[in-house]
C-alpha atoms as a PDB file:
ATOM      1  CA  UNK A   1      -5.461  -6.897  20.956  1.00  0.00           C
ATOM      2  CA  UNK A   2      -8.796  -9.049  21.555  1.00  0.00           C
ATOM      3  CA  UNK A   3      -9.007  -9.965  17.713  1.00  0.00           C
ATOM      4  CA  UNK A   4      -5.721 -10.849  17.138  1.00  0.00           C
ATOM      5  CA  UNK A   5      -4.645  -8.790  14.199  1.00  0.00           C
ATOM      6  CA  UNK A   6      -7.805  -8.711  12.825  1.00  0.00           C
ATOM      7  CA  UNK A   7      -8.056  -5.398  14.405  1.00  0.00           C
ATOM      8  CA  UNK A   8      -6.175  -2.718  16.279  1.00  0.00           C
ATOM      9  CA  UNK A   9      -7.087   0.724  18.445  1.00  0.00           C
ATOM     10  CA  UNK A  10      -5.732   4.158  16.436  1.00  0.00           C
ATOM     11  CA  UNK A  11      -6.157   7.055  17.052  1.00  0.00           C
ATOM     12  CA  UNK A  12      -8.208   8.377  15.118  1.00  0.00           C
ATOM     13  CA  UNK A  13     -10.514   5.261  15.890  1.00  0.00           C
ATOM     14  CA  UNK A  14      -9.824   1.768  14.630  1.00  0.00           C
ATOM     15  CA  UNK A  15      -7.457  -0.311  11.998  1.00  0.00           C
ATOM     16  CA  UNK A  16      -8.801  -3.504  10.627  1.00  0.00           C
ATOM     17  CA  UNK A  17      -7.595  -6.255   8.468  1.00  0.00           C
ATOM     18  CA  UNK A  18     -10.212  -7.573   5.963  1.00  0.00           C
ATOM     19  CA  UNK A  19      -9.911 -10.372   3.176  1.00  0.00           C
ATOM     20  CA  UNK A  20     -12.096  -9.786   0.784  1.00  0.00           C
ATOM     21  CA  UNK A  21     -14.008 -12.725  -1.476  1.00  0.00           C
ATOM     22  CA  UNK A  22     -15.483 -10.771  -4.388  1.00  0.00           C
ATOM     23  CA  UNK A  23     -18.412 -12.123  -6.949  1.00  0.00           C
ATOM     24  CA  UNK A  24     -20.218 -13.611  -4.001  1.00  0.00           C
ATOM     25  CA  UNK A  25     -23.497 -14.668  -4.269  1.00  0.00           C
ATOM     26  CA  UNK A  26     -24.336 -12.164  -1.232  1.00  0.00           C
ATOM     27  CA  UNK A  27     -22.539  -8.974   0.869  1.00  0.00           C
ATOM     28  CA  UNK A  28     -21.706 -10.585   4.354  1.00  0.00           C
ATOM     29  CA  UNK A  29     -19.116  -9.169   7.121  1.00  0.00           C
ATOM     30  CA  UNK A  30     -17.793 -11.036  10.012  1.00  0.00           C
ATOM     31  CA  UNK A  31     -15.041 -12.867  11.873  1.00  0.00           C
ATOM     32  CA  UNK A  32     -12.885 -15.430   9.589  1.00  0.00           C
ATOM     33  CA  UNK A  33      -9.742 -16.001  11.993  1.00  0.00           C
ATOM     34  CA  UNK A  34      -7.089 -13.952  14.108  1.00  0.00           C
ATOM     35  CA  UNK A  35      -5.495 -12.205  11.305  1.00  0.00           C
ATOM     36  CA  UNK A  36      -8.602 -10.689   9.595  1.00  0.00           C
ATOM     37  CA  UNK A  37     -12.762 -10.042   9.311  1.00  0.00           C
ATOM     38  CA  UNK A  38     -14.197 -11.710   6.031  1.00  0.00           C
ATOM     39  CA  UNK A  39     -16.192  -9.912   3.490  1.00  0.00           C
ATOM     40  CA  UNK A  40     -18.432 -11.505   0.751  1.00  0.00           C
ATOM     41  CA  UNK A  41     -19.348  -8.621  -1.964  1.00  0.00           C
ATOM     42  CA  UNK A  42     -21.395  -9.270  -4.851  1.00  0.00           C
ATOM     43  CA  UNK A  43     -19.339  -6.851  -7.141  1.00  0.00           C
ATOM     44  CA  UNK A  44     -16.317  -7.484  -8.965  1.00  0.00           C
ATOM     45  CA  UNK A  45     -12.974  -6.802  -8.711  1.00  0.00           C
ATOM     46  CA  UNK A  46     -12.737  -3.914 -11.359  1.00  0.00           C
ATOM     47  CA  UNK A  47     -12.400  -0.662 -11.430  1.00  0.00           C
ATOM     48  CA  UNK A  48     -12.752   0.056  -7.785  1.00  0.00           C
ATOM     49  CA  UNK A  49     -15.857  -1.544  -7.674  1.00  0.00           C
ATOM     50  CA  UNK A  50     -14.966  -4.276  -4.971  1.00  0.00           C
ATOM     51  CA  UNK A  51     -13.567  -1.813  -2.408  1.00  0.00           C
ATOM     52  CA  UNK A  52     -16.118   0.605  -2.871  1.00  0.00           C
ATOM     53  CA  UNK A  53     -18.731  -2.068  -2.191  1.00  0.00           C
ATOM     54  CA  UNK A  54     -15.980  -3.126   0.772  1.00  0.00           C
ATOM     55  CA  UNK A  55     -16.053   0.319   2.490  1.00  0.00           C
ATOM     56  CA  UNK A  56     -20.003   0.881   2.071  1.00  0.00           C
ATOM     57  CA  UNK A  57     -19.918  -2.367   4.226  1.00  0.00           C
ATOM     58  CA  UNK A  58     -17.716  -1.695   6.670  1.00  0.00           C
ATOM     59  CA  UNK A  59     -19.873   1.532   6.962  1.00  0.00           C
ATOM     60  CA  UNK A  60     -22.885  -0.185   7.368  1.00  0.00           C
ATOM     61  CA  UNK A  61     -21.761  -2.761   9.629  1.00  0.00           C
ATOM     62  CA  UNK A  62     -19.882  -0.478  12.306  1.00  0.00           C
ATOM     63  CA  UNK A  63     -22.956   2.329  11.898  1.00  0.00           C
ATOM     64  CA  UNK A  64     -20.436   5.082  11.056  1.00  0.00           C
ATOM     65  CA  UNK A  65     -20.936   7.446   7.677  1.00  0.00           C
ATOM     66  CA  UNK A  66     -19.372   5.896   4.304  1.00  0.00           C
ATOM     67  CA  UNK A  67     -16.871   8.948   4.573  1.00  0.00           C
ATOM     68  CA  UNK A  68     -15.596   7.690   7.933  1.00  0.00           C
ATOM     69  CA  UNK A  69     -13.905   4.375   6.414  1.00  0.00           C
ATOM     70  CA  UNK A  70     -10.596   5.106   4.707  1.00  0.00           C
ATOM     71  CA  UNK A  71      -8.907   1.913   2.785  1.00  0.00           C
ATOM     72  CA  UNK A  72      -4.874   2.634   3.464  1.00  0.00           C
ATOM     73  CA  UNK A  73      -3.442  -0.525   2.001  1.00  0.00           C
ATOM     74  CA  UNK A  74      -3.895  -3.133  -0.295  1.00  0.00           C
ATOM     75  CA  UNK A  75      -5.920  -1.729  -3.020  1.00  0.00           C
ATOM     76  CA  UNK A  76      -5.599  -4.648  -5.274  1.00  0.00           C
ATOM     77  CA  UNK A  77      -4.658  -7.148  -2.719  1.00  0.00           C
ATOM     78  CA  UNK A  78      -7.202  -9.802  -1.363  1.00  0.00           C
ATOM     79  CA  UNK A  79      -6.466  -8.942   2.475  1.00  0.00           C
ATOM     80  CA  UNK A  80      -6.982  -4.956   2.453  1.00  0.00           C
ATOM     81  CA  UNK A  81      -6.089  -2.879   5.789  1.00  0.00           C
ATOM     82  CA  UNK A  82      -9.161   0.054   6.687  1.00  0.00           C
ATOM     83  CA  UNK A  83      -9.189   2.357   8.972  1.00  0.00           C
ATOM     84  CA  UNK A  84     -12.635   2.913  10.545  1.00  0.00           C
ATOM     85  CA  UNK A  85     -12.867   6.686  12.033  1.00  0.00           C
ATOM     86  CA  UNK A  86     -14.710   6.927  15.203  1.00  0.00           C
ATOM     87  CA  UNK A  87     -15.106   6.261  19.124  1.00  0.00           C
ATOM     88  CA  UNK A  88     -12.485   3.752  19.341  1.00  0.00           C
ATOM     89  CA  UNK A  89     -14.256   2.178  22.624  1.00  0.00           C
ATOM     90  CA  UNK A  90     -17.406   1.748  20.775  1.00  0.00           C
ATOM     91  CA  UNK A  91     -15.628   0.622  17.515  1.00  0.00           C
ATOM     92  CA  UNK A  92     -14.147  -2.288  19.262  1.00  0.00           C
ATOM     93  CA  UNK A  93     -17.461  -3.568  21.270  1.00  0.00           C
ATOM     94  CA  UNK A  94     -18.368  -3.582  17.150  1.00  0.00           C
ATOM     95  CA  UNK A  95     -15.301  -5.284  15.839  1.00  0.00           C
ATOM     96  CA  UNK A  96     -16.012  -7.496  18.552  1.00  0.00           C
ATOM     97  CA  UNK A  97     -19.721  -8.708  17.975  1.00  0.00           C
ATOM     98  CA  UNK A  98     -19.296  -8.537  14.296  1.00  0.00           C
ATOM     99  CA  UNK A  99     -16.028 -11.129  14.810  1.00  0.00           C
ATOM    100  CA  UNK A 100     -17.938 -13.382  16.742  1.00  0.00           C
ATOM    101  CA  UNK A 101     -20.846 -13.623  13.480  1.00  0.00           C
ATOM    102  CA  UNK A 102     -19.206 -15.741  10.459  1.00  0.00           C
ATOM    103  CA  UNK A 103     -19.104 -14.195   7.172  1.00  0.00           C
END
């Protein structure tokens, strides 16, 4: 796997690992280290809010439609697993330049 866990092939397109820092001062995506990307989101952790903001992001930063990013695990956890639906070979040329920027 060429980000370690941070990412793995499915599929249905790619699985990723994020830990998310909510509150933030600005939305960022990126590498952090082998086990997971790092978002920043400027919303809170209520209500949703956080992984709502968390998938719109993922969206935007892999090009794919909002619909097309699933969170499967860790709702209310920090470190959330996603599935991102899609061309897997083009997903991970993505995962791969967006792991190499630093949230």
């Amino acid at each position: 796997m060429r980000g370690g866990a941070a990412w793995s092939p499915d599929q249905q397109g790619l699985r990723i690992a994020v830990r998310v820092t909510p509150r933030s001062s600005r939305e960022a995506f990126g590498g952090s280290d082998a086990e997971h990307f790092a978002a920043r989101l400027t919303a809170p952790p209520v209500e949703g809010a956080a992984n709502a903001a968390l998938v719109q992001l993922v969206a935007r930063s892999f090009g794919v439609p909002r619909r097309a990013v699933t969170l499967v695990a860790g709702d209310t956890a920090r470190v959330k697993r996603l599935l991102v639906e899609g061309d897997t070979t083009a997903l991970e040329q993505t995962a791969a330049s967006l792991y190499a920027t630093k949230a």
